[in-house]
Structure formats: C-alpha cells, structure tokens
C-alpha atoms as a PDB file:
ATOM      1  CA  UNK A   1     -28.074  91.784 -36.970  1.00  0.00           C
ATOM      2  CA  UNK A   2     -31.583  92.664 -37.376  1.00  0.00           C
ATOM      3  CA  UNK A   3     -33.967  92.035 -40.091  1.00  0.00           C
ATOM      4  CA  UNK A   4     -37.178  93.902 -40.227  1.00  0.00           C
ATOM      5  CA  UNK A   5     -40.736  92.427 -42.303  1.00  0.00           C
ATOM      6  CA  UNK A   6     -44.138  91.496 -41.174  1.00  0.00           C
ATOM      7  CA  UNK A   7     -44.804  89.854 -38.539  1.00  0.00           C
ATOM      8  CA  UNK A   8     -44.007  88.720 -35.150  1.00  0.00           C
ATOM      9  CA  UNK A   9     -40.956  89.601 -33.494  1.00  0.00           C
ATOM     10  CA  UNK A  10     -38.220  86.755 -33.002  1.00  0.00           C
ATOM     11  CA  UNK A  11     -34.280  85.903 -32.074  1.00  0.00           C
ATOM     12  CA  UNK A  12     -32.917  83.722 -34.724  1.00  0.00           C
ATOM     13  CA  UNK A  13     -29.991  81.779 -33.636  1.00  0.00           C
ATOM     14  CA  UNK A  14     -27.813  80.438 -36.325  1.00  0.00           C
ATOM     15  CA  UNK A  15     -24.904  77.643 -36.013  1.00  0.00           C
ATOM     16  CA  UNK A  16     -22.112  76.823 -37.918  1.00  0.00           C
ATOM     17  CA  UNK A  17     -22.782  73.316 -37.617  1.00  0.00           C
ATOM     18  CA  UNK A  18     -25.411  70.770 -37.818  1.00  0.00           C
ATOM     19  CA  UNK A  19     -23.274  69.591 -35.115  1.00  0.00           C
ATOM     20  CA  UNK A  20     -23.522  73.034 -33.179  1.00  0.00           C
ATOM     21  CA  UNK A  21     -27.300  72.697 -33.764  1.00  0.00           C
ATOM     22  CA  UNK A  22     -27.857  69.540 -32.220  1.00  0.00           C
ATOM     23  CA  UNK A  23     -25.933  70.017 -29.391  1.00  0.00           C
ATOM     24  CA  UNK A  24     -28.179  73.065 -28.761  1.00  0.00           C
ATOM     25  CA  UNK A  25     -31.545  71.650 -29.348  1.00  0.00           C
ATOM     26  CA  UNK A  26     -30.453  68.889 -26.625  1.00  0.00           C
ATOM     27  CA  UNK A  27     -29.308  71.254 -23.961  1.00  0.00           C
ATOM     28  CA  UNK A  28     -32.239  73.126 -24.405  1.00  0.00           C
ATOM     29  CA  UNK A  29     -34.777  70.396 -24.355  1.00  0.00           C
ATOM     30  CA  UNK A  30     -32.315  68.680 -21.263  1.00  0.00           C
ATOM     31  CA  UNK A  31     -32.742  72.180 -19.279  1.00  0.00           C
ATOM     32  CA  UNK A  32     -36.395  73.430 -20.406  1.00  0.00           C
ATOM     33  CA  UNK A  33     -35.120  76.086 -22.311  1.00  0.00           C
ATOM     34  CA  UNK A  34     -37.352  77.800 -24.811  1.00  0.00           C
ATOM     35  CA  UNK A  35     -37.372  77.614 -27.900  1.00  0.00           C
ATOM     36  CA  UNK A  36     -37.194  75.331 -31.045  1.00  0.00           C
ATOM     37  CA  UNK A  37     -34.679  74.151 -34.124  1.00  0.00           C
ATOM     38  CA  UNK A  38     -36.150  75.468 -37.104  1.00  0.00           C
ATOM     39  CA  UNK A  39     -34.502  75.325 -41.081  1.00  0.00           C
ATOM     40  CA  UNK A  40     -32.470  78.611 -41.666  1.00  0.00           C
ATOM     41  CA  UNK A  41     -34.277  81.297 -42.974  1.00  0.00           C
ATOM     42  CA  UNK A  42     -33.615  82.529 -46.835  1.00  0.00           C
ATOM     43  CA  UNK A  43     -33.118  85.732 -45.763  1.00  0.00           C
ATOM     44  CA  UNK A  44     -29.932  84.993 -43.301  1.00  0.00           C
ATOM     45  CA  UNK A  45     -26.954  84.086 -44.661  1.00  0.00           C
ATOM     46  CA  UNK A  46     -25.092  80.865 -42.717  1.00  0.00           C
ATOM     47  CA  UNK A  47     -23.179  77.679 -42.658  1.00  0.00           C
ATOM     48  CA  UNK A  48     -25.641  75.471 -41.095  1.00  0.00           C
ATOM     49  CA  UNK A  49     -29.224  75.307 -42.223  1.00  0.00           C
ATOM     50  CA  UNK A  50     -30.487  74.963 -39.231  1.00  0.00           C
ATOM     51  CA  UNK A  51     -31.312  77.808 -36.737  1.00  0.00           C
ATOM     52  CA  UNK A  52     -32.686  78.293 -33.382  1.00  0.00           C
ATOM     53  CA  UNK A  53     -36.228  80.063 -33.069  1.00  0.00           C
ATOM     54  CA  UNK A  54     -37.223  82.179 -29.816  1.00  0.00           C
ATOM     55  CA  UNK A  55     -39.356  85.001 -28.693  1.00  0.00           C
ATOM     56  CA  UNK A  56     -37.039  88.056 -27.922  1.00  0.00           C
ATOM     57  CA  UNK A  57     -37.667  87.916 -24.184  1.00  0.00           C
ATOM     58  CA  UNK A  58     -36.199  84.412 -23.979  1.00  0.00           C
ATOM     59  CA  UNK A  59     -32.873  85.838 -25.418  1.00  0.00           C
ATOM     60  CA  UNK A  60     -31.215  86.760 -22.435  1.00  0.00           C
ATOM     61  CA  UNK A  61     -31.634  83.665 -20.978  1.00  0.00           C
ATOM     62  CA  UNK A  62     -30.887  81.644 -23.429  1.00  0.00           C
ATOM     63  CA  UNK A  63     -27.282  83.314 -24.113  1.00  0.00           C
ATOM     64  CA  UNK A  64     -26.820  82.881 -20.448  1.00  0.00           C
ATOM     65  CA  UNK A  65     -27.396  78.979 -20.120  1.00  0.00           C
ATOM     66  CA  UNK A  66     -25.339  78.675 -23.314  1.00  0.00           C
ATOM     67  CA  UNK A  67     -22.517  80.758 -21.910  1.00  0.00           C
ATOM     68  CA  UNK A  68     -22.778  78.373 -18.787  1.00  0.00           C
ATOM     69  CA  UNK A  69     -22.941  75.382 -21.255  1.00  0.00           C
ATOM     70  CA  UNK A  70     -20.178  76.536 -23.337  1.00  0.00           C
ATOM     71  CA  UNK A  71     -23.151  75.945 -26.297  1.00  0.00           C
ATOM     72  CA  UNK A  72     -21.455  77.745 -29.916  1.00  0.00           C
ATOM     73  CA  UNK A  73     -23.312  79.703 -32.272  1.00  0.00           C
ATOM     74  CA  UNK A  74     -22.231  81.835 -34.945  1.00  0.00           C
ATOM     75  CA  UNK A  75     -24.936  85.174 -34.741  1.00  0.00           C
ATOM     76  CA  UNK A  76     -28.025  85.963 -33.491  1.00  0.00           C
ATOM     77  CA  UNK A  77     -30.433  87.610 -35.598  1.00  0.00           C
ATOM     78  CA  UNK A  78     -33.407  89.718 -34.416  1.00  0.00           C
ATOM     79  CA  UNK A  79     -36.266  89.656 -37.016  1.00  0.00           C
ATOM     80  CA  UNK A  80     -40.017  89.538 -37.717  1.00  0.00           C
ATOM     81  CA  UNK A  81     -41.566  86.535 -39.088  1.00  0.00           C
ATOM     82  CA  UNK A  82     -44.858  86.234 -40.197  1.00  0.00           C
END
C-alpha cells in the first residue's frame, strides 16, 4: 500500500495487535534495529493503533530480521509524512 502527501518519505508498519507491537518494538530495540513505535496514522486503516515508523531504506532489513524472528505484522505501508 502506498499513501502519497507532503513530506518525508517513510515505511509504516502496522500490527494487528498491541501484542504484535510490543513484541516488535522489543526485538528491535534487543537487536539495534531502526526504527520506532509510533500511534497509527488516521489515514491507515488497522486493528492495532500502534504502528512501526522507518525510513524506506531500513525496510529491507527490517522484514528480514522479522522473518528470522518470526515477528507478525499485518501490512506495510509506504507513505510521506510531514
């Protein structure tokens, strides 16, 4: 999904599950991940109002420690935030 404005470029990770979200945050703060836990934004649509914020480089690395960390999500969103 991508979500186009003004502003900066980011990946918005969204959970279905405050649960989900926590677990993230603490893998990502365990493993110096990038990053940080941020409340959903009004324009995405979701569960859990909590989201993960990072810059679009960090993407691919952060799918790939969460693969290797069996970490859930529901969607990632690529928007601009201002």
């Amino acid at each position: 999904m991508e979500v186009r404005g003004m502003g900066e470029a980011k990946v918005v990770i969204t959970f279905e599950t405050t649960t989900q979200a926590m677990a993230w945050e603490r893998a990502c703060k365990e493993h110096g991940l990038p990053g940080r836990l941020i409340p959903m934004p009004v324009v995405i649509s979701a569960n859990c109002g909590l989201a993960w914020l990072a810059s679009p480089e960090d993407r691919d690395v952060l799918l790939r420690w969460a693969e290797e960390l069996a970490l859930r999500y529901d969607q990632i969103v690529e928007m601009e935030m201002g």
